[in-house]
C-alpha atoms as a PDB file:
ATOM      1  CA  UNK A   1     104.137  95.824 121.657  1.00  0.00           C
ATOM      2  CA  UNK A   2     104.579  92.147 121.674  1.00  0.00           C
ATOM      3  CA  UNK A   3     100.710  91.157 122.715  1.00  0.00           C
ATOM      4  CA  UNK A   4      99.495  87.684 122.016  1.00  0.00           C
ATOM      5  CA  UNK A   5      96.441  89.462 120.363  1.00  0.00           C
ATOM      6  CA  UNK A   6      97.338  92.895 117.769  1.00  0.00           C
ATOM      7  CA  UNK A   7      95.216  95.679 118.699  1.00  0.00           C
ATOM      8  CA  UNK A   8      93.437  95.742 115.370  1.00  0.00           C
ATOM      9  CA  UNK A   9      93.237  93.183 112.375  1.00  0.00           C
ATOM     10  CA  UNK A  10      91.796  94.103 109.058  1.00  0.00           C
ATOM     11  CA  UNK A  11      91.336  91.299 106.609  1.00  0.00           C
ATOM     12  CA  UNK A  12      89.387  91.422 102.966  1.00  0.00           C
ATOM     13  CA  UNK A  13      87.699  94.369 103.757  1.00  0.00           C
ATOM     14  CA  UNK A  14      85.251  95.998 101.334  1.00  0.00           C
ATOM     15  CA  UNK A  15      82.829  98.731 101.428  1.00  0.00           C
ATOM     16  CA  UNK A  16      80.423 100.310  99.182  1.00  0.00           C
ATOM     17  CA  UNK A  17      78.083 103.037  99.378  1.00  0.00           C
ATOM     18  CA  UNK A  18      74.425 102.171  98.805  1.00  0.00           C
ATOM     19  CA  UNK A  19      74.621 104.977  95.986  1.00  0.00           C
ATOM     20  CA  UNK A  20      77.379 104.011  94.815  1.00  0.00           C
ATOM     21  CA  UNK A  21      78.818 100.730  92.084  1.00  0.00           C
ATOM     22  CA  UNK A  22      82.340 100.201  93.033  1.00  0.00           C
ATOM     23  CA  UNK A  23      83.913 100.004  96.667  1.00  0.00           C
ATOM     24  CA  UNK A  24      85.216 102.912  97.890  1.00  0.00           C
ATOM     25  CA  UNK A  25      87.433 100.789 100.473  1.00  0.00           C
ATOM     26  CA  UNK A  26      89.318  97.583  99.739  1.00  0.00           C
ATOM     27  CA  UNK A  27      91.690  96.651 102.145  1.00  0.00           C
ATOM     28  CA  UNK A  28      93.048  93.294 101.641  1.00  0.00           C
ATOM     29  CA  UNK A  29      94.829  93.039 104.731  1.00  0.00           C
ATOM     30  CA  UNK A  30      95.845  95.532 107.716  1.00  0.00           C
ATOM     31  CA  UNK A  31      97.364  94.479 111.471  1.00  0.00           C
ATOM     32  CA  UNK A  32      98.380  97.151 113.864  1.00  0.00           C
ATOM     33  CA  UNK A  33     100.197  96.213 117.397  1.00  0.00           C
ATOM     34  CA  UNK A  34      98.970  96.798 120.709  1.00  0.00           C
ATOM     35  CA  UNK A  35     100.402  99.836 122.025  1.00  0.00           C
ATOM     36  CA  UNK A  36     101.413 101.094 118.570  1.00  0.00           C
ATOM     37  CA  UNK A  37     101.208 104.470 117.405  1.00  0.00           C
ATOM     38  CA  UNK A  38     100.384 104.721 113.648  1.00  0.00           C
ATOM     39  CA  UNK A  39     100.258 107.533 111.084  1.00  0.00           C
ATOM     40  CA  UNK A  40      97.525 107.057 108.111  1.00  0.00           C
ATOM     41  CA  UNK A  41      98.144 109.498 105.389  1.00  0.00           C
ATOM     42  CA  UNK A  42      94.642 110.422 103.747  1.00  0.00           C
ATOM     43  CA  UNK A  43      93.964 112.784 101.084  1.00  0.00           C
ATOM     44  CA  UNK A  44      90.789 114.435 100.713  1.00  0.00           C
ATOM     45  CA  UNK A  45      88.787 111.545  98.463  1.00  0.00           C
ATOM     46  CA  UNK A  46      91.591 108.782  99.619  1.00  0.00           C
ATOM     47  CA  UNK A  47      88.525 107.040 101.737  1.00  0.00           C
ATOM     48  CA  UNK A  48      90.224 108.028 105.529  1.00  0.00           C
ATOM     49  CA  UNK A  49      86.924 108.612 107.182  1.00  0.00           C
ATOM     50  CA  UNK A  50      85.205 106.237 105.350  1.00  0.00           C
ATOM     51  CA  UNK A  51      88.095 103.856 107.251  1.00  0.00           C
ATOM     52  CA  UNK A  52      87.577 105.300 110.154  1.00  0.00           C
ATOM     53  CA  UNK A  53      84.029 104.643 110.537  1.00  0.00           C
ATOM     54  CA  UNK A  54      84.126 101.491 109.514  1.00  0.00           C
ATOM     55  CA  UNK A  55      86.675 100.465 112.981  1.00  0.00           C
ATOM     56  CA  UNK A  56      85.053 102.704 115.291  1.00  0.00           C
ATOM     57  CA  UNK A  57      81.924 100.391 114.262  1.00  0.00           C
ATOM     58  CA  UNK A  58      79.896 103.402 112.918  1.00  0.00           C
ATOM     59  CA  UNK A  59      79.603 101.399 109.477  1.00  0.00           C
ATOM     60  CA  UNK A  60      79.564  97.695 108.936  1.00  0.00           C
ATOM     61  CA  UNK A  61      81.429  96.448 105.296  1.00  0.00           C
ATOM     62  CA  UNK A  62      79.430  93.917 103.268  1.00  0.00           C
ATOM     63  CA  UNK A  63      82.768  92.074 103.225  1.00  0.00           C
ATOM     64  CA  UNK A  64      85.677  91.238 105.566  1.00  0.00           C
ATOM     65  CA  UNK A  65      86.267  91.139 108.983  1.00  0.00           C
ATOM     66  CA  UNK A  66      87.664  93.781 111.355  1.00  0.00           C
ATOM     67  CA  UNK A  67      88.608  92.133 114.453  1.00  0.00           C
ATOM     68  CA  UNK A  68      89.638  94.636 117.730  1.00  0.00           C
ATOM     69  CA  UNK A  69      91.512  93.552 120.903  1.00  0.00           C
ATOM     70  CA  UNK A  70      90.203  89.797 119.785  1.00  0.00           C
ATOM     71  CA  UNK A  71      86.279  90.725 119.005  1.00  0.00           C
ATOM     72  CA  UNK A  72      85.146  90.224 115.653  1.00  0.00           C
ATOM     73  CA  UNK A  73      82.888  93.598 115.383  1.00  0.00           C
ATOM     74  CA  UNK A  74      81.210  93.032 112.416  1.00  0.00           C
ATOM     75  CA  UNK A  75      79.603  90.382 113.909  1.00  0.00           C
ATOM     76  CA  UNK A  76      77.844  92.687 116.673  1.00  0.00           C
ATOM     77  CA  UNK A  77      74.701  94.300 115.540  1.00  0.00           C
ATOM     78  CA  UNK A  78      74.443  97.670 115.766  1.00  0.00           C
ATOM     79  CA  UNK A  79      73.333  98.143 119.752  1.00  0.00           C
ATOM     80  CA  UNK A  80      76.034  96.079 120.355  1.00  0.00           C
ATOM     81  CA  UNK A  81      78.387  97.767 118.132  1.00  0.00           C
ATOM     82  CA  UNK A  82      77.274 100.797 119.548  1.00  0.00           C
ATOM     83  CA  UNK A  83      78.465  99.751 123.274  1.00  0.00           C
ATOM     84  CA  UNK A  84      81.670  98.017 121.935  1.00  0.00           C
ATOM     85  CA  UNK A  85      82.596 101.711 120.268  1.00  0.00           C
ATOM     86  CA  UNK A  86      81.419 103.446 123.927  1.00  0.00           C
ATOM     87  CA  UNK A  87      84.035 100.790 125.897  1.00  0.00           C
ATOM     88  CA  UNK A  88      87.051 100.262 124.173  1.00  0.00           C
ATOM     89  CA  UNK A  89      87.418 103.018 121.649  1.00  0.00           C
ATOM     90  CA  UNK A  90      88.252 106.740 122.027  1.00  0.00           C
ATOM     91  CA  UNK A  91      87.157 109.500 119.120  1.00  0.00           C
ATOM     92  CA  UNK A  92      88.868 112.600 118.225  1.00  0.00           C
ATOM     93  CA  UNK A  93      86.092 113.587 115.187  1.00  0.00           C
ATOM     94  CA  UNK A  94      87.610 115.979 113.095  1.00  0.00           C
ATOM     95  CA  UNK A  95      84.331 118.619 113.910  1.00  0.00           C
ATOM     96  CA  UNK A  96      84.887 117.865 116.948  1.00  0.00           C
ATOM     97  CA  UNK A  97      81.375 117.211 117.486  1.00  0.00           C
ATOM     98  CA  UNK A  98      80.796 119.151 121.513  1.00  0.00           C
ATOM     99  CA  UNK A  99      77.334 119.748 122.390  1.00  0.00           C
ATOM    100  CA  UNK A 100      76.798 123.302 123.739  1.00  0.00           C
ATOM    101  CA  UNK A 101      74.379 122.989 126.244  1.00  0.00           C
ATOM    102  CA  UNK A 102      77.024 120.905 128.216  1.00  0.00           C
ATOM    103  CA  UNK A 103      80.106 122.533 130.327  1.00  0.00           C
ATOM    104  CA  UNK A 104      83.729 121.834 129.107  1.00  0.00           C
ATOM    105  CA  UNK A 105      84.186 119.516 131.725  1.00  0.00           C
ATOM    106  CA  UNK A 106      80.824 117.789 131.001  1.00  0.00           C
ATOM    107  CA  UNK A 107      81.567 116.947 127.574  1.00  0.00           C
ATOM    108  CA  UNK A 108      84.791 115.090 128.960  1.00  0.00           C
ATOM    109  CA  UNK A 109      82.864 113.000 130.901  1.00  0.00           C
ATOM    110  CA  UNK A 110      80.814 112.242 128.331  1.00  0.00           C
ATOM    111  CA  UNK A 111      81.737 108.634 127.117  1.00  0.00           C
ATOM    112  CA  UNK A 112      81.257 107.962 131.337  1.00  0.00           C
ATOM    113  CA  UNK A 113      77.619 108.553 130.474  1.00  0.00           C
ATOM    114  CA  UNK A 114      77.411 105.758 127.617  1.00  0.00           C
ATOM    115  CA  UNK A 115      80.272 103.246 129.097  1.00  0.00           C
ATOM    116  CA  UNK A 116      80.577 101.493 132.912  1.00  0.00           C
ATOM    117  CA  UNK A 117      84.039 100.471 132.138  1.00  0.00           C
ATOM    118  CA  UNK A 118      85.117 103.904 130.612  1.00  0.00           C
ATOM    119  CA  UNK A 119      83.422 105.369 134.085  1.00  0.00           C
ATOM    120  CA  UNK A 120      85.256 103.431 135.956  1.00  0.00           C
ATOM    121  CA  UNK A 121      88.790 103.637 134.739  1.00  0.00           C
ATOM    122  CA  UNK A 122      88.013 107.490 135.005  1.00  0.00           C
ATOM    123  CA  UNK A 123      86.839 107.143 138.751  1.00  0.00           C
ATOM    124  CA  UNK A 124      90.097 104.731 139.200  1.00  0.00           C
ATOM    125  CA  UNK A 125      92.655 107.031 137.507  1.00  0.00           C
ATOM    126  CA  UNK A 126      91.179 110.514 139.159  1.00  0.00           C
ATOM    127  CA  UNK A 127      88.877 109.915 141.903  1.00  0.00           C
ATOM    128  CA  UNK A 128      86.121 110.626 140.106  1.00  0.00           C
ATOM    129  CA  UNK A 129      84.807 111.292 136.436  1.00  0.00           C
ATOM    130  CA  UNK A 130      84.789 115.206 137.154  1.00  0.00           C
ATOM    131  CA  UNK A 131      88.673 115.380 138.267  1.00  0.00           C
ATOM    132  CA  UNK A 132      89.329 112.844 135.776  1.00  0.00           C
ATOM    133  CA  UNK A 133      88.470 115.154 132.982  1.00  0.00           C
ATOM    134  CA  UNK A 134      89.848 118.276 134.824  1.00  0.00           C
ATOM    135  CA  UNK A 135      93.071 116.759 135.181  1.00  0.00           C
ATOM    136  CA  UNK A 136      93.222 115.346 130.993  1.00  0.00           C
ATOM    137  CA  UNK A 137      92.491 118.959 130.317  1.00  0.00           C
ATOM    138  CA  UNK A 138      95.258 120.149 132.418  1.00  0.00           C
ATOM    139  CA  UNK A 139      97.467 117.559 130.688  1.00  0.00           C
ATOM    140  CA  UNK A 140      96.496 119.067 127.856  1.00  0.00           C
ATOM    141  CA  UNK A 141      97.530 122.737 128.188  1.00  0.00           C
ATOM    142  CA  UNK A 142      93.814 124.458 128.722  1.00  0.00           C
ATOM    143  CA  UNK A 143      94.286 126.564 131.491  1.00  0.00           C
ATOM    144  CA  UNK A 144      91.499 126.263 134.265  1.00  0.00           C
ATOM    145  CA  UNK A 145      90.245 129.626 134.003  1.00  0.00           C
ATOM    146  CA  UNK A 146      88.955 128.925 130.026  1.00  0.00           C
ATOM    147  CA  UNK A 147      87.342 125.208 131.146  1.00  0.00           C
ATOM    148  CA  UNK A 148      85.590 126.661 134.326  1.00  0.00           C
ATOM    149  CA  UNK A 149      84.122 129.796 133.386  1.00  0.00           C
ATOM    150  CA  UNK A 150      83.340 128.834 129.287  1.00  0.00           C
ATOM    151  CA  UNK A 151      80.997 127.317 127.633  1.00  0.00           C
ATOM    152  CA  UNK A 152      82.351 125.160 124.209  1.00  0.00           C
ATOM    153  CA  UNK A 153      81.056 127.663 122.061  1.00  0.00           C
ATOM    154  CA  UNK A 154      83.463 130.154 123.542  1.00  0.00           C
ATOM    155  CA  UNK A 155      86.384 128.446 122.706  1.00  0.00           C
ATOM    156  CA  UNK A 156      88.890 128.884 120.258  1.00  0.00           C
ATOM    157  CA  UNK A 157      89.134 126.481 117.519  1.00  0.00           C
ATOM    158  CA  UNK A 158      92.307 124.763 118.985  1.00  0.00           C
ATOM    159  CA  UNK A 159      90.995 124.598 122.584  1.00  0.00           C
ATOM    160  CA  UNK A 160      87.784 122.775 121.433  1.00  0.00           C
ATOM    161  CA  UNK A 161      90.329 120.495 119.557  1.00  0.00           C
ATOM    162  CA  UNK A 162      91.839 120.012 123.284  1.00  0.00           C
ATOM    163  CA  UNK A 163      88.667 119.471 124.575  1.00  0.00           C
ATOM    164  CA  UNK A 164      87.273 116.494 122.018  1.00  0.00           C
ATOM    165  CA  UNK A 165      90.984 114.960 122.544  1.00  0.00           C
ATOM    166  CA  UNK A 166      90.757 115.251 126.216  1.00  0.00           C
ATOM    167  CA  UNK A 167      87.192 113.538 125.660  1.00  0.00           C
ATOM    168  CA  UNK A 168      88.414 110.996 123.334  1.00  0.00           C
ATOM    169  CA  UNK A 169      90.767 109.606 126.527  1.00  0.00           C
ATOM    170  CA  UNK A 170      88.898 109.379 129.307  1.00  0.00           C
ATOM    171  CA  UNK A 171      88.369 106.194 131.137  1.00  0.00           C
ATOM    172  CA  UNK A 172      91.672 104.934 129.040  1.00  0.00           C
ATOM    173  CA  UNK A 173      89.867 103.230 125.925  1.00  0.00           C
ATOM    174  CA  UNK A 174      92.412 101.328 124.589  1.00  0.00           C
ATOM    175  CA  UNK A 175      92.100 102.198 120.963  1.00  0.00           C
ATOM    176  CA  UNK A 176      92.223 105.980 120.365  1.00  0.00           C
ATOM    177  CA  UNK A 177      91.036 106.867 116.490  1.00  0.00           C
ATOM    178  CA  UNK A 178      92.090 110.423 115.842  1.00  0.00           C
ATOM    179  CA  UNK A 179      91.142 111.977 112.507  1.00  0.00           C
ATOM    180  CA  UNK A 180      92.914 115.287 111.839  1.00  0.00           C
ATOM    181  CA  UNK A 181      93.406 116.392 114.820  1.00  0.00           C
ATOM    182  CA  UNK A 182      96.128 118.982 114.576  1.00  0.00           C
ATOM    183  CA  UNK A 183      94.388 120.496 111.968  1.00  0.00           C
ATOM    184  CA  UNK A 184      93.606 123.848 113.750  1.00  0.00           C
ATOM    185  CA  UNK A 185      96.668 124.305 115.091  1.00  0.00           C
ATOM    186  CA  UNK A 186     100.136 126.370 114.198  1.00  0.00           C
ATOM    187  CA  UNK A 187     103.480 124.512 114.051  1.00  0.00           C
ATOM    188  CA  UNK A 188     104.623 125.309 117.816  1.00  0.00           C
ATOM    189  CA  UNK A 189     100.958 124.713 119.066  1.00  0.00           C
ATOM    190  CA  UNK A 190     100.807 121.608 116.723  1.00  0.00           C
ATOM    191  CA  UNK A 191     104.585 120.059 118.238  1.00  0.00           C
ATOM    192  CA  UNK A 192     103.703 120.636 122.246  1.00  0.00           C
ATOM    193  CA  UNK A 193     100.132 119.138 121.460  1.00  0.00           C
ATOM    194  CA  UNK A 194     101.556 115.785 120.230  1.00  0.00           C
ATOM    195  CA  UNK A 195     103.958 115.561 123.219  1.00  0.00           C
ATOM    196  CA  UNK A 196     100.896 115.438 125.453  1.00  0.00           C
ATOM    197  CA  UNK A 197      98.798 113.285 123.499  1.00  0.00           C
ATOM    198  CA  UNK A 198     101.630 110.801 123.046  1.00  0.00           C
ATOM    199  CA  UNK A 199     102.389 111.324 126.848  1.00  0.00           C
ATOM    200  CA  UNK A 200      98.859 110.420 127.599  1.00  0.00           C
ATOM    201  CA  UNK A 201      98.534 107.454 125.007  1.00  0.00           C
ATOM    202  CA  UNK A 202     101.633 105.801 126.758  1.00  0.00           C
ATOM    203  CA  UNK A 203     100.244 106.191 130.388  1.00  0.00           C
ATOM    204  CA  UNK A 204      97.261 104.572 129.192  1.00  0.00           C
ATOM    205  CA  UNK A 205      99.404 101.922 126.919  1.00  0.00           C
ATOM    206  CA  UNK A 206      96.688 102.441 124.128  1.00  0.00           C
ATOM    207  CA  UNK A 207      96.927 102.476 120.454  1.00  0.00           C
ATOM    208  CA  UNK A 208      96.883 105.213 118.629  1.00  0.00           C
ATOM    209  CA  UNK A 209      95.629 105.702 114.935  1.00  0.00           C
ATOM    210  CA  UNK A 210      96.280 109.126 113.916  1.00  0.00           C
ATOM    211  CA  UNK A 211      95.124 110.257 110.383  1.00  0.00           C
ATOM    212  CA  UNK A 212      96.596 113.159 108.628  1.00  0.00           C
ATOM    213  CA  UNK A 213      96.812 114.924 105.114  1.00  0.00           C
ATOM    214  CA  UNK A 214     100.097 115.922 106.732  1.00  0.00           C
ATOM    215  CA  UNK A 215     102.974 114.394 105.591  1.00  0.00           C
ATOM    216  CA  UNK A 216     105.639 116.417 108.261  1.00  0.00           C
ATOM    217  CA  UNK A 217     103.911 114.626 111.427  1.00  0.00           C
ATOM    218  CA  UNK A 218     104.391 110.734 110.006  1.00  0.00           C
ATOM    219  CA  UNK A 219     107.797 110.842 111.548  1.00  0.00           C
ATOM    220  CA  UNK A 220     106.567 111.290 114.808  1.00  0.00           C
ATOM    221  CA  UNK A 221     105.034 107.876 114.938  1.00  0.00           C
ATOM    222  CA  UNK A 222     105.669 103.632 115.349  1.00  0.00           C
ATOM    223  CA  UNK A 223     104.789 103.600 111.502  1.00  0.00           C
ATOM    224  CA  UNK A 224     103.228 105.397 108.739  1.00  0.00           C
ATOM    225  CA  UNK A 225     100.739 103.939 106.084  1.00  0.00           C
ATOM    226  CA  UNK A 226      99.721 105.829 102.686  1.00  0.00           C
ATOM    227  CA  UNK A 227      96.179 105.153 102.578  1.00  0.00           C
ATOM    228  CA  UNK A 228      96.208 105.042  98.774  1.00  0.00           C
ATOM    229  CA  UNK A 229      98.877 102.339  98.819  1.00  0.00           C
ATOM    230  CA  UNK A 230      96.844 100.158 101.530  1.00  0.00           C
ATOM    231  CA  UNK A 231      93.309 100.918 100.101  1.00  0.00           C
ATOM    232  CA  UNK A 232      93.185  98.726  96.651  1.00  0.00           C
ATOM    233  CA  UNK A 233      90.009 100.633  95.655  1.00  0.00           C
ATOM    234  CA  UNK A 234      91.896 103.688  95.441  1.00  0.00           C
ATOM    235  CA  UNK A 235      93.937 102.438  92.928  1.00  0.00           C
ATOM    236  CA  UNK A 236      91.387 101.497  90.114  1.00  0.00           C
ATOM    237  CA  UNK A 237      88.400 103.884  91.231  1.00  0.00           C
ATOM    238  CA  UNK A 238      89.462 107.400  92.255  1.00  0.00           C
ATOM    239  CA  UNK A 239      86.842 109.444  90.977  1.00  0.00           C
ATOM    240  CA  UNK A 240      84.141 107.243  92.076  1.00  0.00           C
ATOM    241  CA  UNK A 241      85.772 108.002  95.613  1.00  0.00           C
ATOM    242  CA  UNK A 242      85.884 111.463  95.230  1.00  0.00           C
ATOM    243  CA  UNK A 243      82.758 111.621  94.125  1.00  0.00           C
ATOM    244  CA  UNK A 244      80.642 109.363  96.530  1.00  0.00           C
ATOM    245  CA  UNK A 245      83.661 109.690  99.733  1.00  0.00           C
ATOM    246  CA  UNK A 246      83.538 113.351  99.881  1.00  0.00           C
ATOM    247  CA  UNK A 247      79.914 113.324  99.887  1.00  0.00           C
ATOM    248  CA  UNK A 248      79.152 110.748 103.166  1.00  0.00           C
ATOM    249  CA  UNK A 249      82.783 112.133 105.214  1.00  0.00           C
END
C-alpha cells in the first residue's frame, strides 16, 4: 500500500440536492491507499449513498475535487464519466440491480459489454469473459447447478447478492465500491462471504470501500471511518439529510 499515487483523494467536497438549501455532503478532506480495504459506517440519513455516487461518478459535487488512481473525475463530463466508472470501478449496489432477461452468467459479464479494458482483464484472467464469470461465481460459493439452470429472478436473496459481487469484479477494476453488501446474509453466511471477497480483492490488488450500518464487520478491515465524523454536513444539518438523503438513495 505504499503507491506513489492513493487510490482515491477527496478534497473540499460539497454536494447539494437541487431541492434541497444546505449540503447534504461536506467532506473536507478524505485519502484512501491503493490496495486498502476500508470500512465506512453509514446510518440510514448519514449521506453513504449519496458518497457513493458521487466516486463512482454517478453525481458530480458543485464543489471539490475527487481525484481516482490520478484522474480528476469531476472534470470528465458525463460520457466520459460514464466510461471512467465502466473501466476502473466495480459496483456492488445495494438492490443489486440484475436484469432478468439476462442469464446469471450474463449479468457477470456485463461490465465486459460497456468496458474494453474490463473485457480484457476478464479474457486474460479466465480465457474468456464466460469462464471468467463462471469461475468468480465459483469463488464465490454459488454452486453450478443454481447459475446454469436459473434465471436471477430465481435466486435467493443472498445468491443474487453473490451474483452483483461476482459482477462488481470482473475484469479486476481496481476500485471496488460495495454498499451493504452483507446485508441479506446470516452471521456464518455473512463471515465465509467476506473471506472470498477479501480473497478476491487481494488477487486483484484492488481497493475496497465497503459501507455498512454494521458496526461488528469494521474490524475486519485496513481502517474504519464513521461517516458522521468525516461528513461535516452531518454535523450541523441532520434533518435536512434525512429528509432530502433518504429521498434520492
Amino acid at each position: 500500500m505504499n503507491s506513489k499515487e492513493p487510490a482515491l483523494q477527496l478534497h473540499d467536497v460539497q454536494f447539494t440536492w437541487p431541492s434541497g438549501s444546505e449540503p447534504v455532503i461536506d467532506i473536507p478532506q478524505l485519502q484512501i491507499e491503493q490496495g486498502e480495504r476500508v470500512f465506512v459506517r453509514g446510518a440510514s440519513g448519514s449521506g453513504k449513498t449519496t458518497l457513493l455516487s458521487l466516486i463512482a461518478a454517478i453525481l458530480k459535487p458543485q464543489r471539490g475535487s475527487i481525484v481516482i488512481n490520478a484522474i480528476d473525475i469531476t472534470a470528465k463530463d458525463a460520457p466520459q464519466s460514464d466510461q471512467f466508472r465502466a473501466d476502473h470501478i466495480g459496483l456492488v449496489f445495494q438492490q443489486f440491480n440484475l436484469l432478468p432477461f439476462l442469464s446469471v452468467t450474463e449479468n457477470v459479464q456485463l461490465p465486459c459489454k460497456f468496458s474494453a479494458a474490463r473485457r480484457k482483464k476478464a479474457v486474460a484472467n479466465g480465457g474468456s469473459s464466460a469462464k471468467e464469470a463462471e469461475r468468480l461465481l465459483d469463488a464465490m460459493q454459488l454452486p453450478k447447478k443454481v447459475y446454469s439452470n436459473s434465471s436471477t429472478m430465481q435466486l435467493s436473496v443472498g445468491q443474487q447478492q453473490r451474483v452483483a459481487v461476482a459482477r462488481a469484479l470482473i475484469g479486476s477494476p481496481k476500485l471496488v465500491i460495495a454498499d451493504e453488501p452483507t446485508s441479506a446474509l446470516d452471521s456464518d453466511a455473512r463471515d465465509a462471504f467476506l473471506k472470498l471477497l477479501f480473497r478476491e480483492i487481494e488477487q486483484s490488488a484492488a481497493t475496497l470501500l465497503f459501507v455498512s450500518h454494521d458496526p461488528a464487520l469494521a474490524t475486519r478491515f485496513d481502517r474504519n471511518i464513521d461517516l458522521r465524523s468525516l461528513n461535516q454536513a452531518s454535523k450541523d444539518t441532520d434533518n435536512q439529510i434525512d429528509s432530502t438523503d433518504s429521498t434520492h438513495a
